[in-house]
C-alpha atoms as a PDB file:
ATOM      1  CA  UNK A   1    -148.007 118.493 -18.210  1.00  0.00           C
ATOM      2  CA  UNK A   2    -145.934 115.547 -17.025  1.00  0.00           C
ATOM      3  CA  UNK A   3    -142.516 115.702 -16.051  1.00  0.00           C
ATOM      4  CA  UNK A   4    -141.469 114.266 -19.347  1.00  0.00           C
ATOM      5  CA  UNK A   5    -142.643 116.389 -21.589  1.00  0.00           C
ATOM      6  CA  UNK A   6    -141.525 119.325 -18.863  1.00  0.00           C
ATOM      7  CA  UNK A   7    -138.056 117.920 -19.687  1.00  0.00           C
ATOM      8  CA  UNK A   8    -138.738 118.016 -23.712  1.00  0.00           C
ATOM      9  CA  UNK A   9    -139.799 121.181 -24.175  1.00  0.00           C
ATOM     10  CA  UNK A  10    -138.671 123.628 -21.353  1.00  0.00           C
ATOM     11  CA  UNK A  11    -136.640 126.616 -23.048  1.00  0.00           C
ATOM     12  CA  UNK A  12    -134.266 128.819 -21.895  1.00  0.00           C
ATOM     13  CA  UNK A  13    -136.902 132.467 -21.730  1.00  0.00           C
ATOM     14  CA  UNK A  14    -134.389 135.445 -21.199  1.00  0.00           C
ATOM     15  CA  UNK A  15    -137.198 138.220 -22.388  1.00  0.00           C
ATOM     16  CA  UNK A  16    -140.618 138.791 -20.340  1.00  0.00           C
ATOM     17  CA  UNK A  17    -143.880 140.484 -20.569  1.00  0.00           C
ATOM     18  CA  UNK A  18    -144.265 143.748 -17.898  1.00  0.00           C
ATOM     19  CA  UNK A  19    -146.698 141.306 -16.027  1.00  0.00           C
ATOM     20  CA  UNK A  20    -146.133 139.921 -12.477  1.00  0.00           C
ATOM     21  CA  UNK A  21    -146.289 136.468 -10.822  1.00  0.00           C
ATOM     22  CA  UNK A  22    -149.393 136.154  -8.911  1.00  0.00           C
ATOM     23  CA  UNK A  23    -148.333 134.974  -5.527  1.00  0.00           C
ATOM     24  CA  UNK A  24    -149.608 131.373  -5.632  1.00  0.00           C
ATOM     25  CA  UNK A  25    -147.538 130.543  -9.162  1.00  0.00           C
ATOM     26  CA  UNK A  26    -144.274 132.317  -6.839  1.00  0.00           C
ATOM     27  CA  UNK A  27    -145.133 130.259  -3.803  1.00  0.00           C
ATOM     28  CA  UNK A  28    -145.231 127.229  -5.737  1.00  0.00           C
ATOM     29  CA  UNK A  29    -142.055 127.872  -7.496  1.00  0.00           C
ATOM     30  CA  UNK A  30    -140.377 128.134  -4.311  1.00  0.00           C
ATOM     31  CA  UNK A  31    -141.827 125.430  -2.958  1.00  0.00           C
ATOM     32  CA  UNK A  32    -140.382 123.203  -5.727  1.00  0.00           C
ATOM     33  CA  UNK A  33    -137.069 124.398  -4.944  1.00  0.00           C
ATOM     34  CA  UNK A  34    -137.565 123.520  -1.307  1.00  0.00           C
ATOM     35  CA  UNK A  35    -138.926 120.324  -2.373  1.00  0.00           C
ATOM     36  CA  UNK A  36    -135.774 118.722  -4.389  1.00  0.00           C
ATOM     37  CA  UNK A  37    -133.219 116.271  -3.434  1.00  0.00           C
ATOM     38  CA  UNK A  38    -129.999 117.018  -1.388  1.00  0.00           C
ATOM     39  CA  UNK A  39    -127.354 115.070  -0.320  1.00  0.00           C
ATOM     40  CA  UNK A  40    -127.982 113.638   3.095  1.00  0.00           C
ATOM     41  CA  UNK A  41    -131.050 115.862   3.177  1.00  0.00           C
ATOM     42  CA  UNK A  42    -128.792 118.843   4.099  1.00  0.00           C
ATOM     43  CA  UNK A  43    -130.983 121.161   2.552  1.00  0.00           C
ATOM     44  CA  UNK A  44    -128.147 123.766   2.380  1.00  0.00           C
ATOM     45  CA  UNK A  45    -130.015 126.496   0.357  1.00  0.00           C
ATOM     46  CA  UNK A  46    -131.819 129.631   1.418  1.00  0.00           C
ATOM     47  CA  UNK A  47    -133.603 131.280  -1.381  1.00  0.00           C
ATOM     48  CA  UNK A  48    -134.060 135.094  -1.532  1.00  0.00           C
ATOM     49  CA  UNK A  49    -137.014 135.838  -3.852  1.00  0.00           C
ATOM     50  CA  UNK A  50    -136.914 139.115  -5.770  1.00  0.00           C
ATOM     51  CA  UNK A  51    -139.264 141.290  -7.218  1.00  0.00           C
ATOM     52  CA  UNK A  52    -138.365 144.307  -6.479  1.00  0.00           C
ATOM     53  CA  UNK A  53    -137.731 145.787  -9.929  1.00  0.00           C
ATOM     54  CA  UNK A  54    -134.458 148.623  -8.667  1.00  0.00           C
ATOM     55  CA  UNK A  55    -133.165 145.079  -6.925  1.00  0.00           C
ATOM     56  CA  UNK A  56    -133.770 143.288 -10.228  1.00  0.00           C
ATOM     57  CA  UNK A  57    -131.949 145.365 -12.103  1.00  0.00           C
ATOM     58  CA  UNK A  58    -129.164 146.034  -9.666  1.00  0.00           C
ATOM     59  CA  UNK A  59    -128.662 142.259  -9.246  1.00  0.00           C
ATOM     60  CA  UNK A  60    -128.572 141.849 -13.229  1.00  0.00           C
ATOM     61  CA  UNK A  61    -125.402 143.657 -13.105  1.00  0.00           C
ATOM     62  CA  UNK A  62    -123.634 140.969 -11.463  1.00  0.00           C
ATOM     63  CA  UNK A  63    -122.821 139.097 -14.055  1.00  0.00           C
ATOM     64  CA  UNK A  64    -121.895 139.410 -17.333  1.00  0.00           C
ATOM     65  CA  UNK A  65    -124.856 137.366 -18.989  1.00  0.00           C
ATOM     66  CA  UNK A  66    -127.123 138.243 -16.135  1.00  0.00           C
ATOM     67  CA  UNK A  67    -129.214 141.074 -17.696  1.00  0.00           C
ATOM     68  CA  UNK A  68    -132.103 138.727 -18.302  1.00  0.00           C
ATOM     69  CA  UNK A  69    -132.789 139.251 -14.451  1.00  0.00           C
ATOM     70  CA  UNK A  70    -133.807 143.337 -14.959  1.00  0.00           C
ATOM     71  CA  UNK A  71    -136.853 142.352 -17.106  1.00  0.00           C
ATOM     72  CA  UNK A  72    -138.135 139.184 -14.720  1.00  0.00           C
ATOM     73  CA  UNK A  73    -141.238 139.215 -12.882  1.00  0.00           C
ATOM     74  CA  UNK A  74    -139.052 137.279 -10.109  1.00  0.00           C
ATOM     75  CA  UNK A  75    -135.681 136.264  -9.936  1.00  0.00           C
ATOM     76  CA  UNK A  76    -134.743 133.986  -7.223  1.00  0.00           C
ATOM     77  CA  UNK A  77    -131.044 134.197  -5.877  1.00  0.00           C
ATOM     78  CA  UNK A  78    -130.007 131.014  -4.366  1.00  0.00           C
ATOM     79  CA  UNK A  79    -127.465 131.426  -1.742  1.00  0.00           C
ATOM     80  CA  UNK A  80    -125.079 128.039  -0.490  1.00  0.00           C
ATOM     81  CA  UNK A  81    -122.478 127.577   2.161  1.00  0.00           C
ATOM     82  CA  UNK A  82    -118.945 127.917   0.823  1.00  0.00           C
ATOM     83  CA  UNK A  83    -119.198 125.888  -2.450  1.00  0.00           C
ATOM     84  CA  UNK A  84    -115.691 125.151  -2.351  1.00  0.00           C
ATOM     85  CA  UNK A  85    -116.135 123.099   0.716  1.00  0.00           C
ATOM     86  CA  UNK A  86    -117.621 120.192  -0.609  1.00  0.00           C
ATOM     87  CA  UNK A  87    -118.928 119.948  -4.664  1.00  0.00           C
ATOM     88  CA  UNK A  88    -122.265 118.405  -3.688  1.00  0.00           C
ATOM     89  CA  UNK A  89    -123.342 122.216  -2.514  1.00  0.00           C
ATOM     90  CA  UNK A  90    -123.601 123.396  -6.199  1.00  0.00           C
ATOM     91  CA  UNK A  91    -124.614 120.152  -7.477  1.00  0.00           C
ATOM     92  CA  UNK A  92    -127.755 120.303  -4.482  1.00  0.00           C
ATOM     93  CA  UNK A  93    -128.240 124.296  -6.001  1.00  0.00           C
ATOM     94  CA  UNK A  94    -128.141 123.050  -9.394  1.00  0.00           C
ATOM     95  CA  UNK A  95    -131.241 120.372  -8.760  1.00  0.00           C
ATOM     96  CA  UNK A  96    -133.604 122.849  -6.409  1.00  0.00           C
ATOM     97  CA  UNK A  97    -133.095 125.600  -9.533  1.00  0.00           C
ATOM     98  CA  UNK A  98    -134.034 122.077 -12.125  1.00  0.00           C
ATOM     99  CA  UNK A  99    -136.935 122.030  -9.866  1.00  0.00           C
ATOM    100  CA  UNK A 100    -137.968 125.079  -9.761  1.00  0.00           C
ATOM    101  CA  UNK A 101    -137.662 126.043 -13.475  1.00  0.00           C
ATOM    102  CA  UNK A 102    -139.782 122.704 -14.307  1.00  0.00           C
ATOM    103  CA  UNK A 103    -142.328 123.813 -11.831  1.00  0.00           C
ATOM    104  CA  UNK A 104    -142.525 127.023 -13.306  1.00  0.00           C
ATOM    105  CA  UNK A 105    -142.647 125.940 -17.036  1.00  0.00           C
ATOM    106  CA  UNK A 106    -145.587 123.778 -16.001  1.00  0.00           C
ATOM    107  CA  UNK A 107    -147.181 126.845 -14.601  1.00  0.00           C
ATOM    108  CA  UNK A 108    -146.477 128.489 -17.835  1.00  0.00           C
ATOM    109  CA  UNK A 109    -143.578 130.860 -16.856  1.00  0.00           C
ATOM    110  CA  UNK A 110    -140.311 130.917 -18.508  1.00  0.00           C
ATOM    111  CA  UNK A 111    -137.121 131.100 -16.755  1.00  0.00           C
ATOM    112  CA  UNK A 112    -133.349 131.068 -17.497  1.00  0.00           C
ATOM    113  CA  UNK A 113    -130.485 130.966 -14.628  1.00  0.00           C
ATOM    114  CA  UNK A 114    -127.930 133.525 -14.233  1.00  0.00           C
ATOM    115  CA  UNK A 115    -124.129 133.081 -12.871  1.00  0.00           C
ATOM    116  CA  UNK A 116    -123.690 135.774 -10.361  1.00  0.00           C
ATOM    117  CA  UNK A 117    -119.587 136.410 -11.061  1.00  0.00           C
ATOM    118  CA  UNK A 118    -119.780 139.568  -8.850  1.00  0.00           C
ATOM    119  CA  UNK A 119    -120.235 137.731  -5.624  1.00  0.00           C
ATOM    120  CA  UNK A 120    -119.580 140.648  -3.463  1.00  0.00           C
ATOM    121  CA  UNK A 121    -121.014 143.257  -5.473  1.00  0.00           C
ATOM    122  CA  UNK A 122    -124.892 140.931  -5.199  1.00  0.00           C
ATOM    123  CA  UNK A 123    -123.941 140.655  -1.515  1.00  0.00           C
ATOM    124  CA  UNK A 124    -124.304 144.575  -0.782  1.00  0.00           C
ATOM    125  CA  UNK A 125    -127.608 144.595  -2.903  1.00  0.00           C
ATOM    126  CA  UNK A 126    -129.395 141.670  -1.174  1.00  0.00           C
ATOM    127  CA  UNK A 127    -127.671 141.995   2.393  1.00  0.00           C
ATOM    128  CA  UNK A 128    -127.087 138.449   3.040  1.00  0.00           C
ATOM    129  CA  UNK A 129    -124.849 137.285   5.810  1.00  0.00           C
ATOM    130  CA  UNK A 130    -121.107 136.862   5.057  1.00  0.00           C
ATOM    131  CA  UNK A 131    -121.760 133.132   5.819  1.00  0.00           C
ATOM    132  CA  UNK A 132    -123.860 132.057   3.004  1.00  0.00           C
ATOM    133  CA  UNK A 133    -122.648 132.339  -0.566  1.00  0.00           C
ATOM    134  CA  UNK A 134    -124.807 133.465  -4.347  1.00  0.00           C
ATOM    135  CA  UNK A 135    -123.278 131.645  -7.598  1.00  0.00           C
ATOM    136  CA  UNK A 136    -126.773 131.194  -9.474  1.00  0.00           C
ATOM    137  CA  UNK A 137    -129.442 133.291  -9.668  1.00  0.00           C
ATOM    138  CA  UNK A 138    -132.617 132.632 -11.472  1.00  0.00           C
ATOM    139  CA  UNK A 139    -135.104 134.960 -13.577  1.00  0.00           C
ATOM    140  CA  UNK A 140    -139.295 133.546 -13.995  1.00  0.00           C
ATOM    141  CA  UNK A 141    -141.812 135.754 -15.436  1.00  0.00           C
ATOM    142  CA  UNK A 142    -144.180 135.209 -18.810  1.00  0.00           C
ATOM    143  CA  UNK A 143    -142.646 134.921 -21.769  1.00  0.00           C
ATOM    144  CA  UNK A 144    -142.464 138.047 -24.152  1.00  0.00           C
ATOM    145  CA  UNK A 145    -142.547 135.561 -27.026  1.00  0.00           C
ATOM    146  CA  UNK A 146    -145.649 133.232 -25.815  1.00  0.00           C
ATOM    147  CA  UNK A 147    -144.520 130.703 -28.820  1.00  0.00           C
ATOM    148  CA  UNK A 148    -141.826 129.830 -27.092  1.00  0.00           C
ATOM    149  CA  UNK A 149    -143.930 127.858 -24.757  1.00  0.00           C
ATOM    150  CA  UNK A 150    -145.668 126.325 -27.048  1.00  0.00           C
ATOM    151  CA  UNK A 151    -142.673 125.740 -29.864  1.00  0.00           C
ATOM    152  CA  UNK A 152    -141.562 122.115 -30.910  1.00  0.00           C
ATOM    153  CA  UNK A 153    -138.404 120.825 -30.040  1.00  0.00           C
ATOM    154  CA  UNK A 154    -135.773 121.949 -32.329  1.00  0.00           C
ATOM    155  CA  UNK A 155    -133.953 119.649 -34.751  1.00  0.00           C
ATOM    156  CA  UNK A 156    -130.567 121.093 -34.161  1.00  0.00           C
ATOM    157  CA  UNK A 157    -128.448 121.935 -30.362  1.00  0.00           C
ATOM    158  CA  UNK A 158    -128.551 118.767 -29.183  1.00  0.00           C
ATOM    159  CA  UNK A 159    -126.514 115.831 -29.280  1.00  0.00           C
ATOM    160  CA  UNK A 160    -127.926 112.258 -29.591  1.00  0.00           C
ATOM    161  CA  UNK A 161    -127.956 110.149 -26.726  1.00  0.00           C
ATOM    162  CA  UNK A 162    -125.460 107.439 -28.404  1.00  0.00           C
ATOM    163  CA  UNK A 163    -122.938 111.036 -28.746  1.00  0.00           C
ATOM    164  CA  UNK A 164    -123.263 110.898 -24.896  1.00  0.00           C
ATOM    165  CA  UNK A 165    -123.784 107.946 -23.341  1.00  0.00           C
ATOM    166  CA  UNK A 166    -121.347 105.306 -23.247  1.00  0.00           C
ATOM    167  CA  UNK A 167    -122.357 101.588 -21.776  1.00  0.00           C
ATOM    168  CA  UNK A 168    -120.500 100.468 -19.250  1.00  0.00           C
ATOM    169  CA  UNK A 169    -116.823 101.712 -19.890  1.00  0.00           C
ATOM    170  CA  UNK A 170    -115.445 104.818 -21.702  1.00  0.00           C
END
């Protein structure tokens, strides 16, 4: 699959088969998240990678659209530095969870991120220090509904690109 039609048809998978992630397709995922841009290389990420299923469905408690996380094969929490320090933190987050969503989709495993609004609360599940910071979490694992992987685009949801984009000035 190329990175274009990764683009096109990745979907937002929230339901999973009772399957795991063999450890190559999560080493790989990881890897892509690793892999992705940052500003001035900071590479200010640490990824904890979650299988655990007790963890998983602890951690899916931590935010109020999280419960997508209990039923995943792997959820990856991404922890930061203080995100209110400096806005290209989330934005570098934001890009290595891109990555790693389009490197699992071309692996054939859905994924759909969470927002972790209990910050604290994930903190005493996962034990990370008080230094680094969880916003987004991410659940993978194989789609329940193995058409959605497969499915067309869909007509409606999105707006054109002349709704969006405006040349040179507002």
């Amino acid at each position: 699959m190329n990175v274009s039609d990764a683009i096109r048809l990745k979907r937002a998978v929230r339901k999973f088969q009772d399957k795991p992630l063999p450890d190559d397709v999560v080493k790989a995922i990881l890897n892509a998240g690793r892999r992705s841009q940052s500003s001035k290389n900071t590479q200010a990420w640490q990824f904890i990678a979650i299988r655990d299923k007790t963890i998983l469905k602890a951690l899916s408690q931590c935010g109020e659209w999280a419960g997508h996380i209990a039923g995943a094969a792997l959820c990856v929490a991404i922890l930061t530095p203080d995100p209110t320090q400096k806005f290209q933190i989330l934005f570098d987050a934001g890009q290595s969870a891109a990555f790693m969503q389009l490197a699992a989709w071309e692996l054939g495993v859905g994924s759909c991120p969470a927002s972790i609004y209990e910050a604290e609360k994930a903190r005493g599940i996962l034990g990370f220090p008080a230094e680094w910071h969880l916003r987004v979490a991410l659940s993978f694992g194989y789609a329940l509904e193995e058409e959605k992987l497969s499915a067309p685009p869909t007509k409606g949801g999105r707006m054109s690109l002349d709704e969006v984009v405006h040349l040179d000035r507002w």
